[in-house]
C-alpha atoms as a PDB file:
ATOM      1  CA  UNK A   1     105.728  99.209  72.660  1.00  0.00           C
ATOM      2  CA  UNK A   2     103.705 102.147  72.103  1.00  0.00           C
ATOM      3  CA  UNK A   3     102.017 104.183  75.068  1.00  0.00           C
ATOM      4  CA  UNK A   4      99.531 106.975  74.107  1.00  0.00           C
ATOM      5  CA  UNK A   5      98.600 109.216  76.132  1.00  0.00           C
ATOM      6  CA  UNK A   6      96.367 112.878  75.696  1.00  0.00           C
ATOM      7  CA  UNK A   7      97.821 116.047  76.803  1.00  0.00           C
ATOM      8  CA  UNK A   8      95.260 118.769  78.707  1.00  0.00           C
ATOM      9  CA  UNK A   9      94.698 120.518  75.844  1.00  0.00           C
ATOM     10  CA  UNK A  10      93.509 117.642  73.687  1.00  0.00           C
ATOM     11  CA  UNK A  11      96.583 116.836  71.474  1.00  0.00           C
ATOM     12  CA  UNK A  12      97.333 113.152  71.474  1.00  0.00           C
ATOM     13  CA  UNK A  13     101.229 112.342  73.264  1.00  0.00           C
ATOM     14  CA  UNK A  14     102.575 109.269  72.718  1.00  0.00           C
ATOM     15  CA  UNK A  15     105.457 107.453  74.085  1.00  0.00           C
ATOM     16  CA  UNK A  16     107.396 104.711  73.053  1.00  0.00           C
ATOM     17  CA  UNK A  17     108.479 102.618  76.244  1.00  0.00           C
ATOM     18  CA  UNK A  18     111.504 100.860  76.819  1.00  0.00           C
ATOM     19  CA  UNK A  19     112.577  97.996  78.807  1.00  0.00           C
ATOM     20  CA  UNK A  20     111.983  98.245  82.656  1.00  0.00           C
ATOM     21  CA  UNK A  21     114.280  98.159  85.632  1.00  0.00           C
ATOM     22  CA  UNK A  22     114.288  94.965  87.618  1.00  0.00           C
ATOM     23  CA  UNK A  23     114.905  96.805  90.669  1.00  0.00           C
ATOM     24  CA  UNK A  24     111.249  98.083  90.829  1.00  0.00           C
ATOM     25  CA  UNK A  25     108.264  96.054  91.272  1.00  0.00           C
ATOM     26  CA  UNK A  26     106.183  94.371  90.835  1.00  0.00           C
ATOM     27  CA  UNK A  27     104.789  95.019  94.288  1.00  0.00           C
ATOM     28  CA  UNK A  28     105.208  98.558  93.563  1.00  0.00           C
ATOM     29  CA  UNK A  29     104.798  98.781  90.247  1.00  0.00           C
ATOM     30  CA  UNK A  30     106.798  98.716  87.118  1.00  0.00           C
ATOM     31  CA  UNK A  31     109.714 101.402  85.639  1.00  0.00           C
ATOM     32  CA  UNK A  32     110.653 101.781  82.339  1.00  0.00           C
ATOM     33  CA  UNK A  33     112.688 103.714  79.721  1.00  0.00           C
ATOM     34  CA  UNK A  34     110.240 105.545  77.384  1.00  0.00           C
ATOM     35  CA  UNK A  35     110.598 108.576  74.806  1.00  0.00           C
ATOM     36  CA  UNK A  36     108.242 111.233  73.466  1.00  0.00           C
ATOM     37  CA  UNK A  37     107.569 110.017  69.580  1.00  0.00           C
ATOM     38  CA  UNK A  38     107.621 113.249  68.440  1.00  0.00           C
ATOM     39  CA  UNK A  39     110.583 115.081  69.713  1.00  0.00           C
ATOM     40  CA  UNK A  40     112.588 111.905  71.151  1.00  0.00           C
ATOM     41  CA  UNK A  41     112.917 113.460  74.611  1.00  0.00           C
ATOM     42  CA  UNK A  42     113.485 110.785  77.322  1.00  0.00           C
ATOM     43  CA  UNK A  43     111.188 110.140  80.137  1.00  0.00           C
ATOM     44  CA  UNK A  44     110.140 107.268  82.463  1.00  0.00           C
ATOM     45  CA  UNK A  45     107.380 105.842  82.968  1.00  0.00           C
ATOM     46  CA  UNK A  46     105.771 104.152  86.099  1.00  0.00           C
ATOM     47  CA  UNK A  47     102.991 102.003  85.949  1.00  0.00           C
ATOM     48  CA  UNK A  48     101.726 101.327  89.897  1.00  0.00           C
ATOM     49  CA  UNK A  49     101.063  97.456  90.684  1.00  0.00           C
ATOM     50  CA  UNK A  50      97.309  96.306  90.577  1.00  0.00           C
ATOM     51  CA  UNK A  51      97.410  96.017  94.051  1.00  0.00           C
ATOM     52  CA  UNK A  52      97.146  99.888  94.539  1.00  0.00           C
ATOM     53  CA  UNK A  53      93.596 101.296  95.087  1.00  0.00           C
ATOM     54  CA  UNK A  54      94.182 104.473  93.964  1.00  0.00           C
ATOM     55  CA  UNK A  55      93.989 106.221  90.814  1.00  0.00           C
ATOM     56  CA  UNK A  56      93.987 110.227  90.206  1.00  0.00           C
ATOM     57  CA  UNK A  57      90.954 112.520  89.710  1.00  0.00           C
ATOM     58  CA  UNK A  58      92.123 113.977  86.717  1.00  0.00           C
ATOM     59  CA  UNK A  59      95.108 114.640  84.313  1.00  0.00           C
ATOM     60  CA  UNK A  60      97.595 116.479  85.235  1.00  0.00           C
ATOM     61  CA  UNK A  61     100.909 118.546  83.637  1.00  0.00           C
ATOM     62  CA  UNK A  62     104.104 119.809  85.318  1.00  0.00           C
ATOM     63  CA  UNK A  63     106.819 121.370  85.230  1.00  0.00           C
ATOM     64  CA  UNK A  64     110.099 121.836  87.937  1.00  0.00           C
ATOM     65  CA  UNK A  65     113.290 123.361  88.029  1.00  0.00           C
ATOM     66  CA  UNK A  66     116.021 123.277  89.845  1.00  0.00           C
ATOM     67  CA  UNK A  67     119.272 125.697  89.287  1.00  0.00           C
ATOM     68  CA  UNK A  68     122.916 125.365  90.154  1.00  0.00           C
ATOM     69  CA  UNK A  69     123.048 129.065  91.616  1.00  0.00           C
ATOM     70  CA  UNK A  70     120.423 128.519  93.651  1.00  0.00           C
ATOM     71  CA  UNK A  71     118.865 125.880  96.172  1.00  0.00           C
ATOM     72  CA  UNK A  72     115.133 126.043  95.788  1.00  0.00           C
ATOM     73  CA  UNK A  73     113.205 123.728  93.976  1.00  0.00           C
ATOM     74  CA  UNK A  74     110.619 124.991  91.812  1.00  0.00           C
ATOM     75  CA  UNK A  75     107.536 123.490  90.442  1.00  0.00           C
ATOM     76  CA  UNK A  76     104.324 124.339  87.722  1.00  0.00           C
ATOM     77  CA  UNK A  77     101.206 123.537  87.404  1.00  0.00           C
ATOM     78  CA  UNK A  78     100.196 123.494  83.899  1.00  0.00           C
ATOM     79  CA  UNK A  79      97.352 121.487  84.380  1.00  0.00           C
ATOM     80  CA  UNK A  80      95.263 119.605  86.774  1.00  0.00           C
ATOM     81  CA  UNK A  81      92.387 118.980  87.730  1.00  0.00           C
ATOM     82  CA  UNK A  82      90.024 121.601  89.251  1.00  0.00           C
ATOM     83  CA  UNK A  83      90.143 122.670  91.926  1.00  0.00           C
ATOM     84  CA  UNK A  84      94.185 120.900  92.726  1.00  0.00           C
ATOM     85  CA  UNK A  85      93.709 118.207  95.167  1.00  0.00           C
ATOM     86  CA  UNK A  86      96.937 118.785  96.994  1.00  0.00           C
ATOM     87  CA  UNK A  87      97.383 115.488  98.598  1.00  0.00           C
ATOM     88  CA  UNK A  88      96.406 113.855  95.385  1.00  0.00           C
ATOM     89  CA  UNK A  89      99.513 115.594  93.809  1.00  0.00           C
ATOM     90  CA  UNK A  90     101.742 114.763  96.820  1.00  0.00           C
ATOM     91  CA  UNK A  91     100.663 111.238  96.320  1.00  0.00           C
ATOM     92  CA  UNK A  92     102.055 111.464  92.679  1.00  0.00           C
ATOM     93  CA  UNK A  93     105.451 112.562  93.415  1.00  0.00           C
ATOM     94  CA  UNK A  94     105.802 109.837  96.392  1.00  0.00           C
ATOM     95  CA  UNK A  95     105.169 107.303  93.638  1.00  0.00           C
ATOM     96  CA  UNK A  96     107.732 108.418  91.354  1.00  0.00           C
ATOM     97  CA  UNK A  97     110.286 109.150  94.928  1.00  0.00           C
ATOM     98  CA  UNK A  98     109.668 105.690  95.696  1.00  0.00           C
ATOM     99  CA  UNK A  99     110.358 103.726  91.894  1.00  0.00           C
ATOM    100  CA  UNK A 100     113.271 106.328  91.521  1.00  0.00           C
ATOM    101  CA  UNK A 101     115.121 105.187  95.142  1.00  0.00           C
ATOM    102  CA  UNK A 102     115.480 101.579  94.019  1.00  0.00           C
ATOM    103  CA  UNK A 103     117.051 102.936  90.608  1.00  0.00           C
ATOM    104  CA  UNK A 104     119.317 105.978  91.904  1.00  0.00           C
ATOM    105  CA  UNK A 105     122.350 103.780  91.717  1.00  0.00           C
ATOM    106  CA  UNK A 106     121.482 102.349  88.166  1.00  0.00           C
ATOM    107  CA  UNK A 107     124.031 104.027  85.268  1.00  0.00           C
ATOM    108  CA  UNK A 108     121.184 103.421  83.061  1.00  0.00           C
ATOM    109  CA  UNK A 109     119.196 106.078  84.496  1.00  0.00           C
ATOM    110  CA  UNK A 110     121.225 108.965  84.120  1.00  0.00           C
ATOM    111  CA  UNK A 111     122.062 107.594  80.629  1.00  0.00           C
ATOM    112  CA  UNK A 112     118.978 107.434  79.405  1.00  0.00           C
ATOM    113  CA  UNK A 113     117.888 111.032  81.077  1.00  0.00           C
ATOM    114  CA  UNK A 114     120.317 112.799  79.252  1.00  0.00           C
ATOM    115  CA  UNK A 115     120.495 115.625  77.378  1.00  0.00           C
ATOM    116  CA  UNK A 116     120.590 114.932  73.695  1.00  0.00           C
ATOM    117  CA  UNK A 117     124.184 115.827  71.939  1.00  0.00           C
ATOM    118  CA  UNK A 118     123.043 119.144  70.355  1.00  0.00           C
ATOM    119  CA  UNK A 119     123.322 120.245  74.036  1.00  0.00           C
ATOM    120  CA  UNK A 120     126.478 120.475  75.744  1.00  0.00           C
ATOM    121  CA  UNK A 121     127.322 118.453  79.426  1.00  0.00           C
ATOM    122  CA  UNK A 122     127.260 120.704  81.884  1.00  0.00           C
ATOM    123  CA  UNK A 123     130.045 120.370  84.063  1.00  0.00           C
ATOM    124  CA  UNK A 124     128.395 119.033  87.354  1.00  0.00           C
ATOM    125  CA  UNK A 125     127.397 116.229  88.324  1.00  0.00           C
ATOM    126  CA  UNK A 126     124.423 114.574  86.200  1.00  0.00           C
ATOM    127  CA  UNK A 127     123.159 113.525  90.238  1.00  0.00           C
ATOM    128  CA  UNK A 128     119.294 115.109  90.736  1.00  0.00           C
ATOM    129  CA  UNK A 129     118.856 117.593  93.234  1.00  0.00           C
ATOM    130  CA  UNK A 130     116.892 115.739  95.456  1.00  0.00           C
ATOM    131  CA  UNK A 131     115.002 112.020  94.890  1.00  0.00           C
ATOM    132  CA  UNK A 132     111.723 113.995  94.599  1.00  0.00           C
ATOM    133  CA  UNK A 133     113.522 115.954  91.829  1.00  0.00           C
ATOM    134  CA  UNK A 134     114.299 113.188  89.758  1.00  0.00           C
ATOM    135  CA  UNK A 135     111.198 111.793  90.209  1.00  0.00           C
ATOM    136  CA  UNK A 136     109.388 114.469  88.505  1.00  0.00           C
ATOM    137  CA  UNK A 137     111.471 114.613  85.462  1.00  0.00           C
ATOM    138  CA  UNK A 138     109.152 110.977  84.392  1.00  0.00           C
ATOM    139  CA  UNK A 139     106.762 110.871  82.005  1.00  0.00           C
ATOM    140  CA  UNK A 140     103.941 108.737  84.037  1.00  0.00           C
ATOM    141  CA  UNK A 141     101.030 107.738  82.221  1.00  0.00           C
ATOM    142  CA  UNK A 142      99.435 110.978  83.411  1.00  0.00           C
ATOM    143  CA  UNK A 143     102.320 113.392  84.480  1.00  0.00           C
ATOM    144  CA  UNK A 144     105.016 114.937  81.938  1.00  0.00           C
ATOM    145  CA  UNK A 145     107.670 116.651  83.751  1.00  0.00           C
ATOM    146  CA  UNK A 146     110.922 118.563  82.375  1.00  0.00           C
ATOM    147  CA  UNK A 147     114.282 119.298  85.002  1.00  0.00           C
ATOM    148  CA  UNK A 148     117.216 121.059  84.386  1.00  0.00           C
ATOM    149  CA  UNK A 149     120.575 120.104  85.922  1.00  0.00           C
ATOM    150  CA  UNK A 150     121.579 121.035  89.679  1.00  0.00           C
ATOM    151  CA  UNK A 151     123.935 120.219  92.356  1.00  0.00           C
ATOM    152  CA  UNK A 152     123.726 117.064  94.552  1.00  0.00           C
ATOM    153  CA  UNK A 153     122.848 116.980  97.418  1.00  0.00           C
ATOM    154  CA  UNK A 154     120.235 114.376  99.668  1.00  0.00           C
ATOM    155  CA  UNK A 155     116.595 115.455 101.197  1.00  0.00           C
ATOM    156  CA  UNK A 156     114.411 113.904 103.614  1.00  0.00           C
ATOM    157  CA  UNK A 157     112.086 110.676 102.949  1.00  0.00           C
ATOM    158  CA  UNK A 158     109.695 110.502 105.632  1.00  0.00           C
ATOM    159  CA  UNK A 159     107.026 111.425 103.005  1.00  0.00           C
ATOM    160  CA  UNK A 160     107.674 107.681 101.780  1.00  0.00           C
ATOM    161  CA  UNK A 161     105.532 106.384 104.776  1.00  0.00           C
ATOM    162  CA  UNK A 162     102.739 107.828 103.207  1.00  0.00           C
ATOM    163  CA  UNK A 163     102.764 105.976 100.934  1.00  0.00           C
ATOM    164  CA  UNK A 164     101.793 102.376 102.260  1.00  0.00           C
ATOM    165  CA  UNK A 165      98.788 103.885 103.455  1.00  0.00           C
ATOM    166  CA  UNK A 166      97.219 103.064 100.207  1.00  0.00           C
ATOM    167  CA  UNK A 167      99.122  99.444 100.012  1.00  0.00           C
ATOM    168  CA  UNK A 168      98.829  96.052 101.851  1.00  0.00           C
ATOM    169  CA  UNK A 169     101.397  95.770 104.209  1.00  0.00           C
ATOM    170  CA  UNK A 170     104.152  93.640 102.064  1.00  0.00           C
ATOM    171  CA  UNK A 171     105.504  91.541 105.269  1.00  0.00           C
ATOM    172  CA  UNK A 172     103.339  90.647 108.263  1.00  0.00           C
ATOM    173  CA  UNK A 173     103.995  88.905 111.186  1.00  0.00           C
ATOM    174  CA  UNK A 174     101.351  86.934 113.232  1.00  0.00           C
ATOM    175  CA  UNK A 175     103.658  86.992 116.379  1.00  0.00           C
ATOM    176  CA  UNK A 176     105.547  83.766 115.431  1.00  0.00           C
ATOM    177  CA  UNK A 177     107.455  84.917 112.453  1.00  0.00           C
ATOM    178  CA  UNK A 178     107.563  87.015 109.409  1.00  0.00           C
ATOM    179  CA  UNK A 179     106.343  86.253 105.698  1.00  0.00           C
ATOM    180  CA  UNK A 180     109.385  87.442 102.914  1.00  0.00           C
ATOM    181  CA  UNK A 181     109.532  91.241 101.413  1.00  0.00           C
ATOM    182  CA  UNK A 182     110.939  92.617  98.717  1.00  0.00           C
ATOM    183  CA  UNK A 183     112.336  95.861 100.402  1.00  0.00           C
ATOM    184  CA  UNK A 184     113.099  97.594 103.685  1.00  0.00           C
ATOM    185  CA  UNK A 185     111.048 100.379 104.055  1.00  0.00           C
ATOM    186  CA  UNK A 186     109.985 103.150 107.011  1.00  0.00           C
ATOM    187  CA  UNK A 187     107.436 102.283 109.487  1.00  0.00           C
ATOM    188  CA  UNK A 188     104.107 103.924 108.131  1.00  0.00           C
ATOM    189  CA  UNK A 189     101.717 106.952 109.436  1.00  0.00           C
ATOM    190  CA  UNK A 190      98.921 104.474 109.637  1.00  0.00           C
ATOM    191  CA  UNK A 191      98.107 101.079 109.929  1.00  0.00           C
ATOM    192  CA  UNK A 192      98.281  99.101 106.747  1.00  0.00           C
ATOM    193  CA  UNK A 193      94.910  97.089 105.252  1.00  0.00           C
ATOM    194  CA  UNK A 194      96.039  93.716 106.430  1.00  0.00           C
ATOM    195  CA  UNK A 195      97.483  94.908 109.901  1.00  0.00           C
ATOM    196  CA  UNK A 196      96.095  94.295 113.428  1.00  0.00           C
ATOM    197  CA  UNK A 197      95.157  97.688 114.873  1.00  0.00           C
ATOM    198  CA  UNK A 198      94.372  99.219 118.198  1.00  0.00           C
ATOM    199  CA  UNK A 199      94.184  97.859 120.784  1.00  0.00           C
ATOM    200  CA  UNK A 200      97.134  95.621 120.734  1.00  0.00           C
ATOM    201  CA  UNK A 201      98.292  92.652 122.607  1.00  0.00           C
ATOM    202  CA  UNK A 202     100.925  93.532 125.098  1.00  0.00           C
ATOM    203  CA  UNK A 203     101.207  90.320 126.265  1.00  0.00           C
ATOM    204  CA  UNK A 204     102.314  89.228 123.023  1.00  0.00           C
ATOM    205  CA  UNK A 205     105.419  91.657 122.904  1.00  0.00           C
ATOM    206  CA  UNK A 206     102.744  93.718 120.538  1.00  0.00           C
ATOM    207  CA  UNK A 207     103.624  97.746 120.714  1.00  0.00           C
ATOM    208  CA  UNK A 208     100.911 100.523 119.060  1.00  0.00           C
ATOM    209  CA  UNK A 209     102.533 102.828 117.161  1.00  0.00           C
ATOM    210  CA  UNK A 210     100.355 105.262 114.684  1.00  0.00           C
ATOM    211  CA  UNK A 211      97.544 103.124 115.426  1.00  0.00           C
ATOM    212  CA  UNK A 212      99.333  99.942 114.503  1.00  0.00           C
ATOM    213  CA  UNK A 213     100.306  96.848 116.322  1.00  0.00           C
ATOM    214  CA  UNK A 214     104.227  96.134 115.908  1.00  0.00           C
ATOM    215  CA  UNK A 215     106.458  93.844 117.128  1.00  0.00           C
ATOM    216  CA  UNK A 216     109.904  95.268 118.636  1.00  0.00           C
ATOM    217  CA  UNK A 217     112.811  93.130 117.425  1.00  0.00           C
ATOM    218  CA  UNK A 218     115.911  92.743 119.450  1.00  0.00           C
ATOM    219  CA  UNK A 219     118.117  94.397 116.809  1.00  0.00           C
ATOM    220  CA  UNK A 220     119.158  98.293 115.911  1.00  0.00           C
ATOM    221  CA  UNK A 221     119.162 100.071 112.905  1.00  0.00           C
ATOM    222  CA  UNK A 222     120.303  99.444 109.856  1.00  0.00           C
ATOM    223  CA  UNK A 223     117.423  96.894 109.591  1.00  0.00           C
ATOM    224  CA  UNK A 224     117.100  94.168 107.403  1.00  0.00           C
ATOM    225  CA  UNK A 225     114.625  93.983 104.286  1.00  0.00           C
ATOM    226  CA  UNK A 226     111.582  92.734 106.099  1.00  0.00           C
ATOM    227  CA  UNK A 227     111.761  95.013 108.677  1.00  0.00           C
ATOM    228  CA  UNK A 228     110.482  98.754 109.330  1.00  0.00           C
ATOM    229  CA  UNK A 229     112.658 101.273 110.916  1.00  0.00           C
ATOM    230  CA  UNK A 230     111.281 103.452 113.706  1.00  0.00           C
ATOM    231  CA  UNK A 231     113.288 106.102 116.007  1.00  0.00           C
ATOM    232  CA  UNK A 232     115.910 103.709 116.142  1.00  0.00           C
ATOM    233  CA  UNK A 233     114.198 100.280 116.457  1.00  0.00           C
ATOM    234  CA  UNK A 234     113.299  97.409 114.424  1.00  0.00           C
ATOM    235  CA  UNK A 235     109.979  96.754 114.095  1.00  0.00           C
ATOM    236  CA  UNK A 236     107.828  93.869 112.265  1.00  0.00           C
ATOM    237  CA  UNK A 237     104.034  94.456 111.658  1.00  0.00           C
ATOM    238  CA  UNK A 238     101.481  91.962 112.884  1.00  0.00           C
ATOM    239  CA  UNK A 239      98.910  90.485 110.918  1.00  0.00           C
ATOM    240  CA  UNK A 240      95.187  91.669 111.673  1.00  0.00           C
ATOM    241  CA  UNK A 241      94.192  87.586 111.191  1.00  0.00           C
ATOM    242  CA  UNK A 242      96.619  87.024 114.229  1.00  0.00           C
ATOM    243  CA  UNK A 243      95.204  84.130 116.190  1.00  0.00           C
ATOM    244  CA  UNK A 244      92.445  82.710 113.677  1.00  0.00           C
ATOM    245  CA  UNK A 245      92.380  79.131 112.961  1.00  0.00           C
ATOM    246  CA  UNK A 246      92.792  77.879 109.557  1.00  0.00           C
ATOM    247  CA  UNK A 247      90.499  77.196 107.294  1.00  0.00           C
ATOM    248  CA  UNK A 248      90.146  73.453 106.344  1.00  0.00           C
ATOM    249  CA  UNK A 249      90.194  72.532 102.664  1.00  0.00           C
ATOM    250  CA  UNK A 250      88.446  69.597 101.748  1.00  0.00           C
ATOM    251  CA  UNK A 251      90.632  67.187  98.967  1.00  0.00           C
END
C-alpha cells in the first residue's frame, strides 16, 4: 500500500506502508511498518483513530539527535507552520510516545528501524534514548524524523495525560461499575468529553481531581487495565450521564 505524502518544499514523498502492530489501536490509532520509496529508509507511520478531534495546522519536518557521548536530546525544525504552535508540536510527539509504548517490547520494531547493512552495528544497545526519542524517528503522515543511536536509559511520561484531553474517556463508570478498556493509562490533566465534572457527588464515593469526578477504588498501584493511576491510588472515571434514565426503544 502506497502512502504519498508532500514534503515543505513541494517535492512529492511517498511511502510504502507495511503491516501494522496489533498492539496499537484502534482506539488510538493504527502503527505500521512503512519505507521511503525512494531511498528505502524505514519509518513508521501512525494514523490517529477517527475518534480524535484534532488535526495539525500545517505540515511539519524534523529532525533529532541523540549521541552516545552525550545526554541531551536534540531536535530541528525544518519546517512548520508559521509562526510554531508549540503545543501543537508537543501534541505530535505525545502521539507517536503513546503508539511507540505499546510496541517498545516488540523485536519487530527495532528490526525494522535498523540501519541498512552498508552501515555497520554500533556496539550499544539498538534501545532509544528515551520513548519520546523513538517516537520521533516515525514517518507520520505529516512528520519525517531521522535518530541516530544512543544509550538506554527511561524518561518521564506524565506528558501522556495530555493526551486524553483531546479523546473520550475509553472506560467510564456511572458509580455501579466500569465499561471494558483496552489499556491502563495515567489519570488525565482534565476532565475527559464524556466525564462528569465539577461539582461531584461525595455521597456517591465521587472525588474531584483536575476538575474531574473519580471514583477511589480500594486497591494500590500497579492498577489494572481499566483503571487510572493517581499519587498512588486507583481511580475509575464517572460517566457525565450518571443517573439518567434510559431511553426507551420502541420494537
Amino acid at each position: 500500500m502506497a502512502d504519498e505524502k508532500t514534503r515543505a518544499r513541494g517535492a512529492p514523498e511517498r511511502f510504502e506502508l507495511g503491516a501494522s502492530y496489533d498492539e496499537v489501536g484502534p482506539e488510538l490509532g493504527r502503527l505500521y511498518d512503512a519505507w521511503q520509496v525512494d531511498t528505502g529508509q524505514a519509518a513508521l507511520e501512525f494514523h490517529p483513530s477517527d475518534r480524535v478531534q484534532w488535526a495539525p495546522s500545517g505540515d511539519y519536518e524534523l529532525r533529532v539527535t541523540c549521541r552516545r557521548s552525550h545526554t541531551p536530546i536534540r531536535l530541528w525544525v525544518d519546517a512548520s507552520p508559521t509562526p510554531l504552535p508549540a503545543q501543537e508540536l508537543a501534541t505530535l510527539f505525545m502521539w507517536m510516545g503513546a503508539s511507540l509504548q505499546r510496541v517498545e517490547y516488540n523485536p519487530r520494531v527495532s528490526t525494522h528501524l535498523a540501519p541498512p547493512p552498508l552501515r555497520p552495528p554500533p556496539t550499544v544497545s539498538r534501545r532509544p534514548c528515551a520513548p519520546g526519542v523513538l517516537a520521533l524517528m516515525a514517518g507520520v503522515a505529516w512528520l519525517h524524523l531521522t535518530r541516530e543511536p544512543g544509550p538506554p536509559s527511561t524518561g518521564p511520561v506524565s506528558e501522556m495525560s495530555e493526551l486524553h484531553d483531546i479523546l473520550d474517556a475509553p472506560s467510564l463508570t456511572d458509580t455501579e461499575g466500569p465499561e471494558p478498556m483496552a489499556v491502563a493509562y495515567p489519570l488525565p490533566t482534565k476532565p475527559f468529553r464524556n466525564q462528569a465534572a465539577s461539582p461531584c457527588r461525595p455521597d456517591l464515593d465521587e472525588k474531584e481531581i483536575n476538575g474531574g469526578c473519580w471514583v477511589t477504588l480500594d486497591r494500590r498501584p500497579p492498577c489494572i487495565k481499566v483503571q487510572a493511576e493517581y499519587q498512588g491510588k486507583c481511580y475509575l472515571p464517572v460517566s457525565k450521564d450518571r443517573g439518567r434514565l434510559p431511553t426507551t426503544v420502541e420494537p
